[in-house]
C-alpha atoms as a PDB file:
ATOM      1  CA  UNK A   1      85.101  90.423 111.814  1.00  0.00           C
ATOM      2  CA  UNK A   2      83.545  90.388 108.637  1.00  0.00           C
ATOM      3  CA  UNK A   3      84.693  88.715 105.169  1.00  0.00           C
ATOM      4  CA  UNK A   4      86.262  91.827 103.481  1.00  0.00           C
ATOM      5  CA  UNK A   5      88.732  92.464 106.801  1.00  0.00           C
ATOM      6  CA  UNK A   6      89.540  88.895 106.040  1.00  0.00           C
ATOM      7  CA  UNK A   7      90.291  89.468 102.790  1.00  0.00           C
ATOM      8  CA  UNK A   8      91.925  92.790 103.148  1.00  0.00           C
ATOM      9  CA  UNK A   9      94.362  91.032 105.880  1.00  0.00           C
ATOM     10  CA  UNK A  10      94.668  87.969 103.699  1.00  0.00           C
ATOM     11  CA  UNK A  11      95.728  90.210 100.266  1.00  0.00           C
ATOM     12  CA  UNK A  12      98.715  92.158 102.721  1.00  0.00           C
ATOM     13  CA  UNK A  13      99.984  88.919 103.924  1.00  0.00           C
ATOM     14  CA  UNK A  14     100.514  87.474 100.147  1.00  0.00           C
ATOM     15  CA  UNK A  15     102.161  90.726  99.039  1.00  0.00           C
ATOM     16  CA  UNK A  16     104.079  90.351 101.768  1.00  0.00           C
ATOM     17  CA  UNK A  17     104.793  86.367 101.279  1.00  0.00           C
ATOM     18  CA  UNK A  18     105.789  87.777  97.181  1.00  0.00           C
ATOM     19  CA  UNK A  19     107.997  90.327  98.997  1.00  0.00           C
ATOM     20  CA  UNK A  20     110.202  88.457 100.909  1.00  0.00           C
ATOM     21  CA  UNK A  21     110.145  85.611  98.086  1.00  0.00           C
ATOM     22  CA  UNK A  22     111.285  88.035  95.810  1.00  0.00           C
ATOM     23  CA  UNK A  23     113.869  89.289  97.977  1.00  0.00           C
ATOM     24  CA  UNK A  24     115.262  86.246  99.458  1.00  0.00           C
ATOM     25  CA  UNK A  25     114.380  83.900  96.443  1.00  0.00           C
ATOM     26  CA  UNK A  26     115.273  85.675  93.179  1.00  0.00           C
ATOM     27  CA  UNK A  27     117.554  88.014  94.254  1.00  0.00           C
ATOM     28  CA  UNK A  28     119.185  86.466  97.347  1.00  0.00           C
ATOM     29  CA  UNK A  29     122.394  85.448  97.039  1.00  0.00           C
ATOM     30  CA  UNK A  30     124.121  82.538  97.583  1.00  0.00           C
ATOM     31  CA  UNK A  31     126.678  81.535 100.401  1.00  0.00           C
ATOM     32  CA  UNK A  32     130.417  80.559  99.510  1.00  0.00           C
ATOM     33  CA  UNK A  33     130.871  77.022  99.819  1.00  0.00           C
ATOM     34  CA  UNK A  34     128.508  74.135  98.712  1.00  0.00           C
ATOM     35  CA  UNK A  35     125.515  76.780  97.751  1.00  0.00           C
ATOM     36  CA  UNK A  36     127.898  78.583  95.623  1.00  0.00           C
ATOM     37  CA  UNK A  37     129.204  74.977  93.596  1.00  0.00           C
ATOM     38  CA  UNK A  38     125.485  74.398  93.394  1.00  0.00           C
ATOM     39  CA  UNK A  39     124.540  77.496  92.032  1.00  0.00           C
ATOM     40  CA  UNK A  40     127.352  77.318  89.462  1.00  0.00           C
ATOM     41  CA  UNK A  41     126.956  73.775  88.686  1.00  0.00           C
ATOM     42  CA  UNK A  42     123.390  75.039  87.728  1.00  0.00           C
ATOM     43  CA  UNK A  43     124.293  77.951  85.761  1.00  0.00           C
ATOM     44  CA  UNK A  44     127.016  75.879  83.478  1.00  0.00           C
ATOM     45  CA  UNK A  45     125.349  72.990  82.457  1.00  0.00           C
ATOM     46  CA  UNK A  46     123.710  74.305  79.539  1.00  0.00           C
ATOM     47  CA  UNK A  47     121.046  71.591  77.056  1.00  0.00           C
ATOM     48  CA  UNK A  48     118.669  72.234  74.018  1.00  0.00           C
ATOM     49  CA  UNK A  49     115.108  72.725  75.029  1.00  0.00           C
ATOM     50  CA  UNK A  50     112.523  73.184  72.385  1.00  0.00           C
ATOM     51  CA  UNK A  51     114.993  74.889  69.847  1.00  0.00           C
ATOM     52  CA  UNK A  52     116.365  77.112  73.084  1.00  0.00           C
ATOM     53  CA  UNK A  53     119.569  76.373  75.096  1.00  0.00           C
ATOM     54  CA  UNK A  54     118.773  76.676  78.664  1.00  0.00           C
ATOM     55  CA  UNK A  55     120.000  75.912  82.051  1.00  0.00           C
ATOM     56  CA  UNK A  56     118.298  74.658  85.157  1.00  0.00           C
ATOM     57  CA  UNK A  57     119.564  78.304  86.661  1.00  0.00           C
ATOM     58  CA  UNK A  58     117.146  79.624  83.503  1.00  0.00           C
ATOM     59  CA  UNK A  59     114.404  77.620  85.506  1.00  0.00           C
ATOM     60  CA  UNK A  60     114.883  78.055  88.738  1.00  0.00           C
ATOM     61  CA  UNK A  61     114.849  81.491  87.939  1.00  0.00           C
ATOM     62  CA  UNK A  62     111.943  81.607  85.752  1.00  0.00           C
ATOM     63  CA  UNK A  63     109.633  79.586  88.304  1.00  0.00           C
ATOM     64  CA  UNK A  64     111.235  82.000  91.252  1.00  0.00           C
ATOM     65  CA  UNK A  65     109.699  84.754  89.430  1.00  0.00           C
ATOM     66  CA  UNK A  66     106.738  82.795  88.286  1.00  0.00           C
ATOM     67  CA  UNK A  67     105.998  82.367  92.236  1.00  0.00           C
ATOM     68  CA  UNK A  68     106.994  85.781  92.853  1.00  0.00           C
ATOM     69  CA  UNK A  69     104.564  87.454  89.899  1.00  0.00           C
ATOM     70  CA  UNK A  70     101.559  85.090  91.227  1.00  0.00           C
ATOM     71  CA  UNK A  71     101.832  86.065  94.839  1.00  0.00           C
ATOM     72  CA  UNK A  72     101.178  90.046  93.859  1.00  0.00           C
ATOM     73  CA  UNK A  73      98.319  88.872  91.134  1.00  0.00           C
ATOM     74  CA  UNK A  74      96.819  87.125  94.387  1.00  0.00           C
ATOM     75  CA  UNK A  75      97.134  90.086  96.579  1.00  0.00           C
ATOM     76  CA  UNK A  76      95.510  92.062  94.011  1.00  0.00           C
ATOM     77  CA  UNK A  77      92.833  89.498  93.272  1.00  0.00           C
ATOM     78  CA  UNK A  78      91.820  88.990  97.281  1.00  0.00           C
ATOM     79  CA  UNK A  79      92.400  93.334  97.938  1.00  0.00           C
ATOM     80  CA  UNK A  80      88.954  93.330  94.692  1.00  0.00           C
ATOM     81  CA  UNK A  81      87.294  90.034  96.137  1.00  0.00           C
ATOM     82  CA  UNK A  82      87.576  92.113  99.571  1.00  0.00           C
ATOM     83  CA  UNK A  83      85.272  95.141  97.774  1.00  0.00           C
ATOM     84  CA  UNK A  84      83.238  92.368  96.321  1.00  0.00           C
ATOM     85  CA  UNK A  85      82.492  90.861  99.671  1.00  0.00           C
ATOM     86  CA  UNK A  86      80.933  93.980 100.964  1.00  0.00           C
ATOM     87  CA  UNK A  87      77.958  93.020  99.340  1.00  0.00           C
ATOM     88  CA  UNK A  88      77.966  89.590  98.125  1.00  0.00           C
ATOM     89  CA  UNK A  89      80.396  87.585 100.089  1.00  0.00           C
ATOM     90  CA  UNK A  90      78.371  84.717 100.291  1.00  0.00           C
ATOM     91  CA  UNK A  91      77.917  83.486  96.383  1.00  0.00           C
ATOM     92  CA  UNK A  92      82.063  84.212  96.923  1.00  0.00           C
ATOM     93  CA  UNK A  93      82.312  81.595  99.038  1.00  0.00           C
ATOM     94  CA  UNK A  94      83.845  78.609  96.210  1.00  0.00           C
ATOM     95  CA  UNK A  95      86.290  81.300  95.578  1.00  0.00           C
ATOM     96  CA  UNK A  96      87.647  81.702  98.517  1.00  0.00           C
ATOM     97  CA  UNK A  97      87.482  77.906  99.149  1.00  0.00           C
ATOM     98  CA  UNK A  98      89.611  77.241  95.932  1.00  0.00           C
ATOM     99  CA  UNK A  99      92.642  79.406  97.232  1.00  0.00           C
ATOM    100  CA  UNK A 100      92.104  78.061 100.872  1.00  0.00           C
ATOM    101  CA  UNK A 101      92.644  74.575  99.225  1.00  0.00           C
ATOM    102  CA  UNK A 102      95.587  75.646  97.684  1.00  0.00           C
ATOM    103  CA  UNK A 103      97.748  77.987 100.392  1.00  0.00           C
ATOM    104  CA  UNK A 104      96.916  74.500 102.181  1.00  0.00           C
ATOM    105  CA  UNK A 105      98.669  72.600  99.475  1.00  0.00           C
ATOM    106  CA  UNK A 106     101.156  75.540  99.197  1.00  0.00           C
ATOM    107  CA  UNK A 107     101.904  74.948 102.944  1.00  0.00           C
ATOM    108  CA  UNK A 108     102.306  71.178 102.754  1.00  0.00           C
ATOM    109  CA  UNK A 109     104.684  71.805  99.750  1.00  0.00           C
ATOM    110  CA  UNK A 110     106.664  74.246 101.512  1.00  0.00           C
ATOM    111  CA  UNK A 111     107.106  72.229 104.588  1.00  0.00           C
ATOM    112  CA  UNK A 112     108.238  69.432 102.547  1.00  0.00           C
ATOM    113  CA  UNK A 113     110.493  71.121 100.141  1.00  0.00           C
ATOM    114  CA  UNK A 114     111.225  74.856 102.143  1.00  0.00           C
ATOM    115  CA  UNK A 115     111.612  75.937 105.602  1.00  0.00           C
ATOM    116  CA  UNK A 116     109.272  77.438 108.204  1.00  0.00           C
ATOM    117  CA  UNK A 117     108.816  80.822 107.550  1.00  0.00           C
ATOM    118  CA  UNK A 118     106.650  79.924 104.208  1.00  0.00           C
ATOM    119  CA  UNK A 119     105.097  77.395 105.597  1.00  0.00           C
ATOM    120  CA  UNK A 120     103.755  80.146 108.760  1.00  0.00           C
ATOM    121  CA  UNK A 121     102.919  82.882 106.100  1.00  0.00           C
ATOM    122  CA  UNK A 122     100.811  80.596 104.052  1.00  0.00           C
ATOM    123  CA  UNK A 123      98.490  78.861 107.171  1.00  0.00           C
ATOM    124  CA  UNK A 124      98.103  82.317 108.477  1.00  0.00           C
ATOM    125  CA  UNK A 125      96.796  83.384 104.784  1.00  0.00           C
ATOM    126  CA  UNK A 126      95.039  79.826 104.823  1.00  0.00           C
ATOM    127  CA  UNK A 127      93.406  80.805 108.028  1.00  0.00           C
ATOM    128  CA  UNK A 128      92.365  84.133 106.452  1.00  0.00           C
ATOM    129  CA  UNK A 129      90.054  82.402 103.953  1.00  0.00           C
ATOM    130  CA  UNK A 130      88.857  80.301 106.099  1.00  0.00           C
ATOM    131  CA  UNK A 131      87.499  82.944 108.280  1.00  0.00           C
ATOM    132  CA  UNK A 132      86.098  85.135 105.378  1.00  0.00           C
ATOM    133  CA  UNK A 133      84.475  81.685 104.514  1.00  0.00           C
ATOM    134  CA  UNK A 134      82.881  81.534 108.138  1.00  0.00           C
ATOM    135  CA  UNK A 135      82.160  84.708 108.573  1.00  0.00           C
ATOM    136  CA  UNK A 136      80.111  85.093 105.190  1.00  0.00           C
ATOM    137  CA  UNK A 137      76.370  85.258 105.652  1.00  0.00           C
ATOM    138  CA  UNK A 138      73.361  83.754 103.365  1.00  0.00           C
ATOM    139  CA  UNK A 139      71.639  86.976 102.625  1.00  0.00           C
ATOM    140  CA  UNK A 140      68.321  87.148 103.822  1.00  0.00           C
ATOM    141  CA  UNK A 141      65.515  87.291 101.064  1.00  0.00           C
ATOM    142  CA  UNK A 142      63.835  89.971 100.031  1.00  0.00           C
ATOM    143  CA  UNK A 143      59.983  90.159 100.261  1.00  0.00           C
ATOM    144  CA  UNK A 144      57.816  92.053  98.336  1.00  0.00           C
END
């Protein structure tokens, strides 16, 4: 397959992954019981940050839809490398090796800290990159 397919499959699995995120991360809900005390405990405990009261509810929140709102800029940003590659997908090839590096370190962190179903969504996106990385070509030169 060539780079851009890559790409193109790559860009629908991370606005997927900021999908379900945003689904089951900022919006889901919490359970009754010990998530529930958590979740309370969280929202309560208000402190003075840099002239603002805030919670760590307020951050959690805020870095849920941090994660969410860079997933879609991602998807966006590998759907245009994906018409970029078309023509030049070698030169592209640091690019994609800077996000391969970090869905790798995305993976690691979400095994460590998450559960499973992150951790699949961001090798297979991982792998993605890797492939359009492989499957780029050195152009050939042009004589005159």
């Amino acid at each position: 397959m060539k780079p851009a397919l890559w790409l193109r499959i790559a860009s629908v699995l991370t606005f997927l992954h900021g999908l379900l995120h945003t689904i089951g991360g900022v919006f889901g809900k919490q359970e009754p019981g010990p998530q529930t005390i958590a979740a309370t405990a969280m929202k309560i405990n208000q402190f003075p940050i840099m002239g603002n009261m805030r919670s760590f509810w307020d951050f959690y929140t805020g870095f849920g839809w941090g994660a969410s709102i860079d997933l879609f800029v991602e998807a966006v940003v590998f759907w245009q490398l994906s018409s970029l590659a078309r023509t030049d997908s070698y030169r592209l090839r640091p690019i994609y090796g800077t996000f391969l590096v970090a869905y790798l370190a995305l993976a690691v962190n979400s095994y460590r800290y998450f559960f499973p179903p992150p951790v699949i969504g961001e090798l297979l996106i991982a792998m993605c990159l890797g492939m359009a990385i492989a499957s780029s070509k050195r152009p050939t030169p042009v004589t005159v």
